[in-house]
N, C-alpha and C. Protein backbone atom coordinates (compact mmCIF):
# COMPACT_ATOMS: atom_id res chain seq x y z
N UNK A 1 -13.04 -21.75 -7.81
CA UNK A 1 -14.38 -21.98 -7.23
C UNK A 1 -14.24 -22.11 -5.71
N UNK A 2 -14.56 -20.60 -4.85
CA UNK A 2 -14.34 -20.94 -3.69
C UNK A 2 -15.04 -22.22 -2.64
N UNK A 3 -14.78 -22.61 -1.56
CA UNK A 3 -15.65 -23.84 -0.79
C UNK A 3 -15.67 -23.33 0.45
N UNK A 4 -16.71 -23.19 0.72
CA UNK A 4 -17.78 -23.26 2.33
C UNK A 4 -17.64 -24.17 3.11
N UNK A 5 -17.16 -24.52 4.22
CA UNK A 5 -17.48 -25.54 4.76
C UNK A 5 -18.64 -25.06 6.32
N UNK A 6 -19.77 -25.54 6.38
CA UNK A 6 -20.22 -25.39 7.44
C UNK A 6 -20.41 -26.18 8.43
N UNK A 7 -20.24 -26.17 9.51
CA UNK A 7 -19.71 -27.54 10.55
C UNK A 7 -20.87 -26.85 11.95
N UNK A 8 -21.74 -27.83 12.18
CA UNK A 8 -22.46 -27.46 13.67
C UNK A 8 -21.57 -27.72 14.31
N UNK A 9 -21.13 -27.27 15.83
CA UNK A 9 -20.31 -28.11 16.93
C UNK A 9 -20.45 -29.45 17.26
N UNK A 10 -19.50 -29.92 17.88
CA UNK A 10 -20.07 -31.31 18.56
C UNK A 10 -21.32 -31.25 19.79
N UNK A 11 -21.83 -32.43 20.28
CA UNK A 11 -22.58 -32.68 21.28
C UNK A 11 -22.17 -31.93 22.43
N UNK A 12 -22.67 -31.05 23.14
CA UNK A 12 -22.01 -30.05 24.27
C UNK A 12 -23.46 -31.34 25.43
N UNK A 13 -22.79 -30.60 26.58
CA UNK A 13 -23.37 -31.16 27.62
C UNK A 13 -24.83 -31.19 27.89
N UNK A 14 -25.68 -29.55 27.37
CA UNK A 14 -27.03 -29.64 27.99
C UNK A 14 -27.64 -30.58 26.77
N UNK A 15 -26.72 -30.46 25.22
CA UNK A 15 -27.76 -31.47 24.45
C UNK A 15 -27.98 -32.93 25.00
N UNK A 16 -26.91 -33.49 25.56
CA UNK A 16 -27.11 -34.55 25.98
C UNK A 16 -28.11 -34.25 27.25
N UNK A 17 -28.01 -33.38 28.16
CA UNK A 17 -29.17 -33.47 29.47
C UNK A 17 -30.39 -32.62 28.77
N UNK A 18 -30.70 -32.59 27.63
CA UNK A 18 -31.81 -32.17 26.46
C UNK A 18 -32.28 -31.05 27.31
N UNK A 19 -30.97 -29.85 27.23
CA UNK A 19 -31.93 -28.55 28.31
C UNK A 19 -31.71 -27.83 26.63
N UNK A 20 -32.66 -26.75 26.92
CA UNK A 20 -32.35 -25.34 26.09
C UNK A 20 -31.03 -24.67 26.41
N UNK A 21 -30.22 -24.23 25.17
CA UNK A 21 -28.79 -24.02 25.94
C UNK A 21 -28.67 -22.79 25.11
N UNK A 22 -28.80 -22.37 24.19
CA UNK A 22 -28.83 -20.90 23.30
C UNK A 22 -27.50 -20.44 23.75
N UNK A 23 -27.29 -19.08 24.94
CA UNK A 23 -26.00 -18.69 25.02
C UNK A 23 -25.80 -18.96 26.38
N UNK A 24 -26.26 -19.82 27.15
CA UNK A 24 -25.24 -20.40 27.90
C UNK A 24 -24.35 -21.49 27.65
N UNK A 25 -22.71 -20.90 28.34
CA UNK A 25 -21.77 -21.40 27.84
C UNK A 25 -21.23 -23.00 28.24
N UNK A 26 -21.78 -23.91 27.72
CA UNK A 26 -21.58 -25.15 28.39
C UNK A 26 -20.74 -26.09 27.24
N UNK A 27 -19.85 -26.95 27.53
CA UNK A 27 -18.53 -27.06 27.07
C UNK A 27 -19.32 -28.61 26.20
N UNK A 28 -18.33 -29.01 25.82
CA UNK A 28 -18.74 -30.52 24.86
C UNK A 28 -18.66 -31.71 25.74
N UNK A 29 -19.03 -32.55 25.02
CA UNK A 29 -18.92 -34.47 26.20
C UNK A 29 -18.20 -34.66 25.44
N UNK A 30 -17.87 -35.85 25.72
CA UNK A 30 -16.67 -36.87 25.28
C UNK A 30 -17.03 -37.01 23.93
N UNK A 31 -18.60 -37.46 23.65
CA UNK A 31 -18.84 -37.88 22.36
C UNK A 31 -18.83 -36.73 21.46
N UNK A 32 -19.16 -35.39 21.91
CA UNK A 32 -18.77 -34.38 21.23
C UNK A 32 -17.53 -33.73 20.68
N UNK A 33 -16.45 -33.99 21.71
CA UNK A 33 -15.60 -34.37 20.98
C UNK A 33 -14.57 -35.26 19.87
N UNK A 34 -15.43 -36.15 20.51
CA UNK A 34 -15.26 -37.35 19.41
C UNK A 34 -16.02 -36.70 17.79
N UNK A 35 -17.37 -36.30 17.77
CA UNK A 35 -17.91 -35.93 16.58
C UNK A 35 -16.59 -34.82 15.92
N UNK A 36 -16.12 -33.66 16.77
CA UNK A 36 -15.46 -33.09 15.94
C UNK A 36 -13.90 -33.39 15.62
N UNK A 37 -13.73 -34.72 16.07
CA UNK A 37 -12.30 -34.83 15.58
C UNK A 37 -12.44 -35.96 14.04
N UNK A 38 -14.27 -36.31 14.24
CA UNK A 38 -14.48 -37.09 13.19
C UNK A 38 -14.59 -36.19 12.06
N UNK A 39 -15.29 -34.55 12.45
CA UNK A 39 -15.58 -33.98 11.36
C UNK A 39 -13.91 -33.39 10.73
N UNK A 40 -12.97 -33.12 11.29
CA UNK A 40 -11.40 -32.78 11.37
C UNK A 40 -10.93 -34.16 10.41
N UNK A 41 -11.56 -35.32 10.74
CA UNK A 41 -11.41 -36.29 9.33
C UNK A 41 -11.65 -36.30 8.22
N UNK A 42 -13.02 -36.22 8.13
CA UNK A 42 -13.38 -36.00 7.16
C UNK A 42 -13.29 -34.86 5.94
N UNK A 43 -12.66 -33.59 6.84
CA UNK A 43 -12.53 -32.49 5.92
C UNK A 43 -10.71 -32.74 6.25
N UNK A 44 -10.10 -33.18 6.33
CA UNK A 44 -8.62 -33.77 6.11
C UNK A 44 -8.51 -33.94 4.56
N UNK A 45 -7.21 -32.69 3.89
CA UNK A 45 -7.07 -32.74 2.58
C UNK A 45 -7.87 -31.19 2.14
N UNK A 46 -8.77 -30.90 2.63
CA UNK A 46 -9.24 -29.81 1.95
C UNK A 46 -8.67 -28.17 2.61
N UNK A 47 -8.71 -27.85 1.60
CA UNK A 47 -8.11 -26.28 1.84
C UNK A 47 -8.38 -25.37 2.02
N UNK A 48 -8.41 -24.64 3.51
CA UNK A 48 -8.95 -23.52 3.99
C UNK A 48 -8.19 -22.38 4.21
N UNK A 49 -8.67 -20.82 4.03
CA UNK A 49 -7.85 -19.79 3.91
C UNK A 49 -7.88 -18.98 5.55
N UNK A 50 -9.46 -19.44 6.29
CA UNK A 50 -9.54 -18.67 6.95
C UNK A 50 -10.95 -19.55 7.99
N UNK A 51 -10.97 -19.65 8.89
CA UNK A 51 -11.81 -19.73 10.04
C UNK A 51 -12.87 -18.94 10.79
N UNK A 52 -14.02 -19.11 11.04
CA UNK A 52 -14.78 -18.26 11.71
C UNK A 52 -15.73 -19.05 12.55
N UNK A 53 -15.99 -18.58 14.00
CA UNK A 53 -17.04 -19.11 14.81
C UNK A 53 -17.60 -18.42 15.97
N UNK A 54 -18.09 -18.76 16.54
CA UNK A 54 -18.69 -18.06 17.46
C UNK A 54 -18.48 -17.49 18.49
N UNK A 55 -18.95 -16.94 20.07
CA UNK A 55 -18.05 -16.32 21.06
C UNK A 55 -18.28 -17.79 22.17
N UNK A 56 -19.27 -18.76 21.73
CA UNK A 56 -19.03 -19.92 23.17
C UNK A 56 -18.22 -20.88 22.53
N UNK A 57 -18.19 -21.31 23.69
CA UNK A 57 -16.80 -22.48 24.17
C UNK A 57 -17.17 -23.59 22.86
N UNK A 58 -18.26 -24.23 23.44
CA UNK A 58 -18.50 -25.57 21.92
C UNK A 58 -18.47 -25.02 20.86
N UNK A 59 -18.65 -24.37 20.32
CA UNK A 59 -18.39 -24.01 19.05
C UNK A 59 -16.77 -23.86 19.05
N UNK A 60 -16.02 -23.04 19.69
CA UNK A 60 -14.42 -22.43 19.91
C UNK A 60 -13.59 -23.74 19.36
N UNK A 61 -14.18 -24.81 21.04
CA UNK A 61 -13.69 -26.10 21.04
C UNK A 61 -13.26 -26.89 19.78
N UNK A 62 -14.65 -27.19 19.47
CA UNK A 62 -15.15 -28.04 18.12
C UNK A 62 -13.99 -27.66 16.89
N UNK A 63 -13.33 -26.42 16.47
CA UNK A 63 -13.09 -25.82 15.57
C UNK A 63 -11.52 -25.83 16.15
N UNK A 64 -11.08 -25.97 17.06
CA UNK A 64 -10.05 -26.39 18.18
C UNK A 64 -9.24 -27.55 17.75
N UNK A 65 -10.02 -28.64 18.06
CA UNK A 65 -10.33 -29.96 17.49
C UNK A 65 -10.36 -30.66 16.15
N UNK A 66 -11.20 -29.99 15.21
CA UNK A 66 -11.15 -30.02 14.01
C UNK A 66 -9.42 -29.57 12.95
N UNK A 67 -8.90 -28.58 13.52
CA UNK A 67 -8.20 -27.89 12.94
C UNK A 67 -7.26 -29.37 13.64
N UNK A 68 -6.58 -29.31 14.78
CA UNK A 68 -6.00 -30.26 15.24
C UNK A 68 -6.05 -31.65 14.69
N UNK A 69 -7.31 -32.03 14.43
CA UNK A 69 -7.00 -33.26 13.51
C UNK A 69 -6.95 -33.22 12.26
N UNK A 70 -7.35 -32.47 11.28
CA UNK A 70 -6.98 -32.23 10.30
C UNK A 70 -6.04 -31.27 9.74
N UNK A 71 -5.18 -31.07 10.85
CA UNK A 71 -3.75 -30.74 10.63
C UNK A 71 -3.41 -29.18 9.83
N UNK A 72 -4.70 -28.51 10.01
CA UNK A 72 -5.26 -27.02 10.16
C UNK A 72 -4.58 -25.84 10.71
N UNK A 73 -3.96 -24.78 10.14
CA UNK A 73 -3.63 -23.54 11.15
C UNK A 73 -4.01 -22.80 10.57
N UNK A 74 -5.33 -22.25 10.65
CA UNK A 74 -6.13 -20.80 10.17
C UNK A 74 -5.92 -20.18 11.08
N UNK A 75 -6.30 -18.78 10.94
CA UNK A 75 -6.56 -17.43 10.94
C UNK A 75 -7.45 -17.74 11.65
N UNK A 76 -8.51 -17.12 12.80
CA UNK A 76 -9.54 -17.67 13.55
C UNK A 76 -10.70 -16.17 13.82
N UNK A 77 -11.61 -16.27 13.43
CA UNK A 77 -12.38 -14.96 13.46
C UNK A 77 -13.19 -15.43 14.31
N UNK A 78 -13.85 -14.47 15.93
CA UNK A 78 -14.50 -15.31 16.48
C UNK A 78 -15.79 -13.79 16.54
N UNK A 79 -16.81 -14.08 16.69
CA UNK A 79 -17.91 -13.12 16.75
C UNK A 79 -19.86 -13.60 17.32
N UNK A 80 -19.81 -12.88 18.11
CA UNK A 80 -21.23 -13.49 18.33
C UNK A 80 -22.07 -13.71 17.12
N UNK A 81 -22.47 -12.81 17.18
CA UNK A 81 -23.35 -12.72 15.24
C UNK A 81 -23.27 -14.31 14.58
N UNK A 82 -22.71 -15.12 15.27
CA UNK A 82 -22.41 -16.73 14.64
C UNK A 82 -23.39 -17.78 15.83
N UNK A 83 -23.43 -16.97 17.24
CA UNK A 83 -23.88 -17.29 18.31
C UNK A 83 -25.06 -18.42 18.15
N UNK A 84 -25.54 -19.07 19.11
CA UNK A 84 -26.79 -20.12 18.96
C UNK A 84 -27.85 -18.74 19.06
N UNK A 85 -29.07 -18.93 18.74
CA UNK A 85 -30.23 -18.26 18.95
C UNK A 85 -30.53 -18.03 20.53
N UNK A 86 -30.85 -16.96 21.00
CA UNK A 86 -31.13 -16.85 22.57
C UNK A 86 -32.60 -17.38 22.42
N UNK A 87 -32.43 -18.39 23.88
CA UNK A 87 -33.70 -19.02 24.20
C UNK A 87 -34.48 -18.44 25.14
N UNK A 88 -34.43 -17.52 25.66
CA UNK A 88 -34.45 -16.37 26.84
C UNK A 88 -35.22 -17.30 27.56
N UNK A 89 -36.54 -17.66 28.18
CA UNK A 89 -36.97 -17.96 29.72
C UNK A 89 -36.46 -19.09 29.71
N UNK A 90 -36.16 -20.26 28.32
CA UNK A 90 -36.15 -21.17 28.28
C UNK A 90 -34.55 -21.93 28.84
N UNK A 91 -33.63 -20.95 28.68
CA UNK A 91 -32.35 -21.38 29.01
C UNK A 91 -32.72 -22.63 29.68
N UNK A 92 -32.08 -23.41 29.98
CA UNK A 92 -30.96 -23.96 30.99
C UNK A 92 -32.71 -24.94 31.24
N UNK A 93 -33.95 -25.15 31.03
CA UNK A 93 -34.65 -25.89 31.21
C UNK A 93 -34.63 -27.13 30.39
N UNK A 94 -35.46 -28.44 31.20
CA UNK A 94 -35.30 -29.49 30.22
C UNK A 94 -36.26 -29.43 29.29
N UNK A 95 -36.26 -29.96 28.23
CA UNK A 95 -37.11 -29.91 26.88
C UNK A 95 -38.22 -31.19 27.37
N UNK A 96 -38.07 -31.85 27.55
CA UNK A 96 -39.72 -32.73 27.73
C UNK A 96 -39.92 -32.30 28.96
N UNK A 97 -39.56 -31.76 30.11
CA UNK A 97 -40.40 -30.75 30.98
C UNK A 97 -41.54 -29.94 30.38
N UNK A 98 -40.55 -28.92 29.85
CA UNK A 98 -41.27 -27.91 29.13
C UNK A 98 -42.10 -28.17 28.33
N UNK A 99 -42.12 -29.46 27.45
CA UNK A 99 -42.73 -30.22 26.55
C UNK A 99 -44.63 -30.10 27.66
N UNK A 100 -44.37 -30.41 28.62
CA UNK A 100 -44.94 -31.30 29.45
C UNK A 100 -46.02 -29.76 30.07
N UNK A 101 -44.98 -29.54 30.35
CA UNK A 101 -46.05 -27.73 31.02
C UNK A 101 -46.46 -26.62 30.05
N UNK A 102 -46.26 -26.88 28.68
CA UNK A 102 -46.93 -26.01 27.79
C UNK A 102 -47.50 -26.35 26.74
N UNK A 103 -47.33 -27.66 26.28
CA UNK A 103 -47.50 -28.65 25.06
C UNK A 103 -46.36 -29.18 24.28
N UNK A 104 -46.39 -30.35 23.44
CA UNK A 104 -45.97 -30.36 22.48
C UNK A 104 -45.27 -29.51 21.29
N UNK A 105 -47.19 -28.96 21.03
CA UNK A 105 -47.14 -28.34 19.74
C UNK A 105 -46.57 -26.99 19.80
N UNK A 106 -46.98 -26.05 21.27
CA UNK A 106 -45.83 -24.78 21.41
C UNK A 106 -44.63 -24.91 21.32
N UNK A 107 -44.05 -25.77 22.33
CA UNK A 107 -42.49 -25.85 22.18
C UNK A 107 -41.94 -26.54 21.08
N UNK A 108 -43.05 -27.36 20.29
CA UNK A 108 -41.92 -27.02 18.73
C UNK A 108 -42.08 -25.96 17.42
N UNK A 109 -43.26 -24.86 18.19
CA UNK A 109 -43.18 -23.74 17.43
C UNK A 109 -42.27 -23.07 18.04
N UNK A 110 -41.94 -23.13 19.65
CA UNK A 110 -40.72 -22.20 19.21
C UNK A 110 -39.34 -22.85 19.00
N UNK A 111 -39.35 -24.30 19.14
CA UNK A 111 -37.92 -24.49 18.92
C UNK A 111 -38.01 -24.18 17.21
N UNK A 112 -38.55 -24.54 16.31
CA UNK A 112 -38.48 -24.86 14.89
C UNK A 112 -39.47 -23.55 13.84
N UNK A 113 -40.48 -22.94 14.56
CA UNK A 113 -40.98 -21.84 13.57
C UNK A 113 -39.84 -20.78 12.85
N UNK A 114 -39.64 -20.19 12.54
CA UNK A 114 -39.27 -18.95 11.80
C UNK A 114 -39.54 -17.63 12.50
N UNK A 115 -40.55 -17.30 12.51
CA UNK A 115 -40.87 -16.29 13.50
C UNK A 115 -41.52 -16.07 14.69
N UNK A 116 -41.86 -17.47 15.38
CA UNK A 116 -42.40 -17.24 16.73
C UNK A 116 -41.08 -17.75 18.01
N UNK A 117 -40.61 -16.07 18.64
CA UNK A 117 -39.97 -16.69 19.48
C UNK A 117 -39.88 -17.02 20.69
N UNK A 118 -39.54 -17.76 21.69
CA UNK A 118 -39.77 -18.60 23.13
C UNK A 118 -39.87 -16.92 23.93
N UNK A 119 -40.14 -17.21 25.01
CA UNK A 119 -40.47 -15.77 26.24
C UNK A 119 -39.16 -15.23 26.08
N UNK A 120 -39.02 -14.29 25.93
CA UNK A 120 -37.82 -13.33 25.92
C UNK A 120 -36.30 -13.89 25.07
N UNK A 121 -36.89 -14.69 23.99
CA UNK A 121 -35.93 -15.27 23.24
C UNK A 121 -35.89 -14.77 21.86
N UNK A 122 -35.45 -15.56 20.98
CA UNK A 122 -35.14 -15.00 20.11
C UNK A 122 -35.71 -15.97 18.93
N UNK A 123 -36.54 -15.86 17.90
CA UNK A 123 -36.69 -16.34 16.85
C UNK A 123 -35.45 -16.96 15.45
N UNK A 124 -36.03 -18.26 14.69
CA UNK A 124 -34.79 -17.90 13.81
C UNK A 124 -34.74 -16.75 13.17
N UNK A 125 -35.78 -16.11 12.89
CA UNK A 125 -36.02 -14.68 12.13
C UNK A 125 -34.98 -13.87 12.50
N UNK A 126 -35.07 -13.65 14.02
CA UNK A 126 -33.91 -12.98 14.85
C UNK A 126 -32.92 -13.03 14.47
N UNK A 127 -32.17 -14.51 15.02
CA UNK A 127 -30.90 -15.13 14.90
C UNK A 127 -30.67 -14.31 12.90
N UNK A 128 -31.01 -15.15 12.26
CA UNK A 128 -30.53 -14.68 10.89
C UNK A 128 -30.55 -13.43 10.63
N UNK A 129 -31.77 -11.90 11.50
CA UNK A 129 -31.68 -10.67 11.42
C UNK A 129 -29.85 -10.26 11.73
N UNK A 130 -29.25 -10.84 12.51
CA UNK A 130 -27.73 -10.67 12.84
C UNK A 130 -26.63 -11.59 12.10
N UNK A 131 -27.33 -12.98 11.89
CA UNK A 131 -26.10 -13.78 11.31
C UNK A 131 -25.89 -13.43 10.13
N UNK A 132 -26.88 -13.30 9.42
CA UNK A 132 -27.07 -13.06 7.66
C UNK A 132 -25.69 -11.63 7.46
N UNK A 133 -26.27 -10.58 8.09
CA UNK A 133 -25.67 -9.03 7.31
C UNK A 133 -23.99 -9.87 7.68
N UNK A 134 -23.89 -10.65 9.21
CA UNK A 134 -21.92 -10.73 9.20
C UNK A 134 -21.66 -11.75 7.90
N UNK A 135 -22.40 -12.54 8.02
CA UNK A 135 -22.69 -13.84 6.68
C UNK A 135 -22.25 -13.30 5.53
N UNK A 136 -22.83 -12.07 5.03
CA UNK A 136 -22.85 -11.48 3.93
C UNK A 136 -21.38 -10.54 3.89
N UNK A 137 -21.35 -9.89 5.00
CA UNK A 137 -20.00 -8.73 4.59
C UNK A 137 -18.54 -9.62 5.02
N UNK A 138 -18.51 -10.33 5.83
CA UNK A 138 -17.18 -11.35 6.53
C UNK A 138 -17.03 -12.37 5.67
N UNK A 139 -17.66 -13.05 5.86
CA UNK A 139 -17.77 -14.72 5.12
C UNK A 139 -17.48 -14.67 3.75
N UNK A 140 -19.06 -14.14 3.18
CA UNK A 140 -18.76 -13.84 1.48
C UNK A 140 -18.20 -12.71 1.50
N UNK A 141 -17.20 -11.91 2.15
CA UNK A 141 -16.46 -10.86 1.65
C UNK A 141 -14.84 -11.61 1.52
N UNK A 142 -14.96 -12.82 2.06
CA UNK A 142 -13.99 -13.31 1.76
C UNK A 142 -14.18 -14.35 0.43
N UNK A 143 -15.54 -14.87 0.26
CA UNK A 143 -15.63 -15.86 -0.50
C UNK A 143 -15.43 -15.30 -1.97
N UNK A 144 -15.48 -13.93 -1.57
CA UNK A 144 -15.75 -13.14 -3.41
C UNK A 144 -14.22 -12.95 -3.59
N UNK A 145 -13.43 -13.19 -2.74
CA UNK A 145 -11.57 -13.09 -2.93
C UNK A 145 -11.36 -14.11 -2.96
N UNK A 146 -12.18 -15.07 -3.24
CA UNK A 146 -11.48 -16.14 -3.97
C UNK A 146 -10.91 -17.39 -2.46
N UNK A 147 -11.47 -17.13 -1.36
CA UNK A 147 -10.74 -17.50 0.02
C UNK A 147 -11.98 -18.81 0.16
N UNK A 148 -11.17 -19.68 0.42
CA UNK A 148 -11.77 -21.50 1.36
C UNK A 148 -12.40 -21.06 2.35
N UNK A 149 -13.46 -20.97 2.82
CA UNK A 149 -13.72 -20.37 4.56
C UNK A 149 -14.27 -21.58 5.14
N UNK A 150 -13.56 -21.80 6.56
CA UNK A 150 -14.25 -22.93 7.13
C UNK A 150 -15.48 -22.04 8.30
N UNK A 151 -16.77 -22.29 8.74
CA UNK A 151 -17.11 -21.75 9.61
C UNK A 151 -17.57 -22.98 10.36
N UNK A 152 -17.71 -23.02 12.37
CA UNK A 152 -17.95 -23.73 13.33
C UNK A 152 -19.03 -22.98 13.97
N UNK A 153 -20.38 -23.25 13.61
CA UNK A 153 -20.94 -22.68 15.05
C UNK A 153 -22.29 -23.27 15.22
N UNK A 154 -23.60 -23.16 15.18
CA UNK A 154 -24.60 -23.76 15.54
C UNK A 154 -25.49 -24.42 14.90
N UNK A 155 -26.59 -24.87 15.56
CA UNK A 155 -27.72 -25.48 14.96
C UNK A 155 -28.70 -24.03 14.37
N UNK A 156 -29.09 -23.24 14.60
CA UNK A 156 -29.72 -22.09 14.14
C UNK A 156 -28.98 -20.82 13.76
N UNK A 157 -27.70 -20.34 13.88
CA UNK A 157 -26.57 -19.95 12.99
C UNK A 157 -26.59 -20.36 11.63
N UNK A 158 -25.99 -21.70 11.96
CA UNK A 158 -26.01 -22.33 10.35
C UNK A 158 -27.04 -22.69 9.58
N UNK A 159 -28.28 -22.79 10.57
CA UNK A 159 -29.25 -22.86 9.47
C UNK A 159 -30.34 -22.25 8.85
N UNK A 160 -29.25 -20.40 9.44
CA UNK A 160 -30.18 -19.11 8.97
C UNK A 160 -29.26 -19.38 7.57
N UNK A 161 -27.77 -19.78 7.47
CA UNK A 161 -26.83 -19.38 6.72
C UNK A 161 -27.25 -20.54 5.07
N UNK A 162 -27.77 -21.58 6.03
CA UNK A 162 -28.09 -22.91 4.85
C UNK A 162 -29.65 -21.95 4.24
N UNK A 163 -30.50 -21.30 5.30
CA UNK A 163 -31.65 -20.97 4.28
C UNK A 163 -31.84 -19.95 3.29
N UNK A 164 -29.94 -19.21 3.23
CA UNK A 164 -29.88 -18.11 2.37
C UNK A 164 -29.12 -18.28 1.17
N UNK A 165 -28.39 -19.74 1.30
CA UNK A 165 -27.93 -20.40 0.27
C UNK A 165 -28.34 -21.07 -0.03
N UNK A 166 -29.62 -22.01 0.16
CA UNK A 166 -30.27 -22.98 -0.67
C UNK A 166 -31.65 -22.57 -1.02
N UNK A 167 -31.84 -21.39 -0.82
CA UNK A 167 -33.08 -20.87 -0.73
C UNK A 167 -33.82 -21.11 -0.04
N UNK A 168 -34.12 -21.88 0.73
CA UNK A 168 -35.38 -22.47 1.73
C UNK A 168 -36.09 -21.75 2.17
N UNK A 169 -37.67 -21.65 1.90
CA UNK A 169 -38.61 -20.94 2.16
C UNK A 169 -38.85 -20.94 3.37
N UNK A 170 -39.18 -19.82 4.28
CA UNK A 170 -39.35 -19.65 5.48
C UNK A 170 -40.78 -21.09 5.85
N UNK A 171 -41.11 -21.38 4.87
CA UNK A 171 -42.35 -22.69 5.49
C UNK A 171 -41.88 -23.44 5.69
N UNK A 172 -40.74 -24.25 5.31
CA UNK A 172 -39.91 -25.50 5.25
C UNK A 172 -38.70 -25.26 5.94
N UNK A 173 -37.98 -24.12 6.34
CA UNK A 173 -36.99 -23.72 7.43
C UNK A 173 -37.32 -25.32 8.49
N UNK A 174 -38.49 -25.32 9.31
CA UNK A 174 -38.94 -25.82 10.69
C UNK A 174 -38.25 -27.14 10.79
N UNK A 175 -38.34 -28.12 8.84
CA UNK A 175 -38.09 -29.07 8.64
C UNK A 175 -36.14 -29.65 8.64
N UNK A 176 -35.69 -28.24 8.60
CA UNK A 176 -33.98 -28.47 8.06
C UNK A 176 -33.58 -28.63 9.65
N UNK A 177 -32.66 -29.81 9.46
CA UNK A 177 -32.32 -30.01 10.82
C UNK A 177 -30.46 -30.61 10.94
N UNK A 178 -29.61 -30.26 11.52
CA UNK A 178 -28.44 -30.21 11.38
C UNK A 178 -27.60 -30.98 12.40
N UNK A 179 -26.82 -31.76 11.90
CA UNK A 179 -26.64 -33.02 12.64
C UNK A 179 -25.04 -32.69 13.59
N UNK A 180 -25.25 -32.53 14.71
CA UNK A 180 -24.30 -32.44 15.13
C UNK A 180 -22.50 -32.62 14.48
N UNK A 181 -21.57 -31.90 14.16
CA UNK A 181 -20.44 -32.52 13.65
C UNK A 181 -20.61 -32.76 12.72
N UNK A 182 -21.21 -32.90 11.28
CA UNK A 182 -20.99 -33.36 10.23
C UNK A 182 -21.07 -32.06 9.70
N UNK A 183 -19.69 -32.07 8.96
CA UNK A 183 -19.73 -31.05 7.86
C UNK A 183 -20.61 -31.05 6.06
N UNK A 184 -21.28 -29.29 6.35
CA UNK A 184 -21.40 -29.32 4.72
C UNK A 184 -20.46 -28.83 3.87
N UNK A 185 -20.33 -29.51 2.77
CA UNK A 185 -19.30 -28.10 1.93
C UNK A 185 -19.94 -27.89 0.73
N UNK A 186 -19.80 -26.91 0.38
CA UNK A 186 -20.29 -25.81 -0.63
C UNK A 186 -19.95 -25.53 -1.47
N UNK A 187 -20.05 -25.61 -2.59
CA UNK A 187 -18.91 -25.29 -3.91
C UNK A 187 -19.74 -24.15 -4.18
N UNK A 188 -19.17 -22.46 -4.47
CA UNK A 188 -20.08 -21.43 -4.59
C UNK A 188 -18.78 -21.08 -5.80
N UNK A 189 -20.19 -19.70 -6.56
CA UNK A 189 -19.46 -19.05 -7.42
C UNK A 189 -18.80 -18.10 -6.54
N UNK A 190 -17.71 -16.81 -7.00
CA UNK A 190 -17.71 -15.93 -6.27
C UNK A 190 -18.29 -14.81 -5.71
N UNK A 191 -19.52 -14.78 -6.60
CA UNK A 191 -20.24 -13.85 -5.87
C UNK A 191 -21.32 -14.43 -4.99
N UNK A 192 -21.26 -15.80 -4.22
CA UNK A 192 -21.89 -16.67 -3.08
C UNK A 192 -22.84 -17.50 -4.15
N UNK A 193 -23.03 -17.72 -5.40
CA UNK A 193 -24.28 -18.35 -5.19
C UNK A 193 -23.70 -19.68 -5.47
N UNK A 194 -24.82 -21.13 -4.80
CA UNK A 194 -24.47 -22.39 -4.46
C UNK A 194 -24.55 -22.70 -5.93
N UNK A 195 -23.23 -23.89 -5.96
CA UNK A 195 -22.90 -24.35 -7.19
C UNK A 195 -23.49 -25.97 -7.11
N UNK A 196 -22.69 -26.26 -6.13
CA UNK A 196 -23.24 -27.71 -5.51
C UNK A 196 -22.66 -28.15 -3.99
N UNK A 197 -23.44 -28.93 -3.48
CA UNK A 197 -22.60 -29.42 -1.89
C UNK A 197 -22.83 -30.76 -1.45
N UNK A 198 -21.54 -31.10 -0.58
CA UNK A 198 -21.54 -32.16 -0.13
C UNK A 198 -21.75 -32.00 1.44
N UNK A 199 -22.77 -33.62 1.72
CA UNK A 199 -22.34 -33.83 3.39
C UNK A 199 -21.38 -34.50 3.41
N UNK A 200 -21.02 -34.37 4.47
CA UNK A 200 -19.49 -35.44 4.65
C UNK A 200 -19.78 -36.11 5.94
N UNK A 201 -20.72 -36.74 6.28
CA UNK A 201 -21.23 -37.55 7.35
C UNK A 201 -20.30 -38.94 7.75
């Protein structure tokens, strides 16, 4: 019974200065590293065949870290297609700014809708239009050989990847929200479908 583990990164810098950070490359804080040497604890003991994450640094890091404390030497697959969602005008701005000059209720349709995305950004619709097909031929092309896969990468990455394994209806997507560093794991059959999962918070 292969196991999934899906791991957001730790706390990177703009979450703490609460900017939009999508694909700019901004590295982890202290406490972010701290989250992923906690999540490197917690998955301590379990057995992985193979690694995959994204092309920025916090994610790289996090999975860096993790492997290091839980005493880890995978194979390391790194690919955008795992990437955060592009926030396009929104980069690098603060979130209760923006809060402030467009509303509330817009900027959490586009941080959290499904298909409405920020000015020249990218929807989760988007994001999962790319994460899903590598999701499907990389990930579960390993999971159907019988392979542990650990993957490291985002808040909207992983939770195009959580709404294709738990089913989550594109209405209730807005509501799933992913906690920095804490790993899920996945008990799947081999042909991907969810058996049962744990957080490991």
């Amino acid at each position: 019974m292969p196991t999934l583990a899906l791991v957001r990164h730790g706390q990177s810098l703009w979450n703490l200065e609460n900017r939009f950070t999508g694909w700019v490359d901004v590295p982890l804080t202290e406490l972010g590293r701290a989250e992923a040497r906690k999540a490197g604890e917690r998955l301590r003991g379990t057995a992985f065949d193979v690694a995959y994450t994204s092309r920025l640094t916090r994610a790289e890091e996090t999975l860096t870290l993790i492997q290091e404390t839980a005493g880890l030497q995978l194979p390391v697959i790194r690919d955008e297609a795992l990437n955060e969602r592009h926030y396009g005008d929104l980069q690098g701005l603060n979130k209760a700014d923006t809060a402030a000059k467009y509303g509330d209720e817009q900027v959490h349709i586009w941080r959290r809708s499904f298909a409405t995305p920020p000015p020249n950004g990218e929807a989760l619709k988007d994001t999962a239009a790319r994460t899903l097909p590598f999701f499907e031929r990389a990930i579960l092309g390993d999971i159907r050989q019988g392979k542990d896969v650990l993957v490291v990468a985002h808040g909207n990455s992983n939770r195009a990847i959580v709404m294709q394994l738990e089913d989550v209806p594109e209405d209730e997507i807005p509501g799933v929200e992913l906690a920095t560093g804490v790993p899920l794991v996945y008990e799947l059959s081999e042909d991907g479908a969810m058996l049962g999962k744990t957080i490991l918070e």
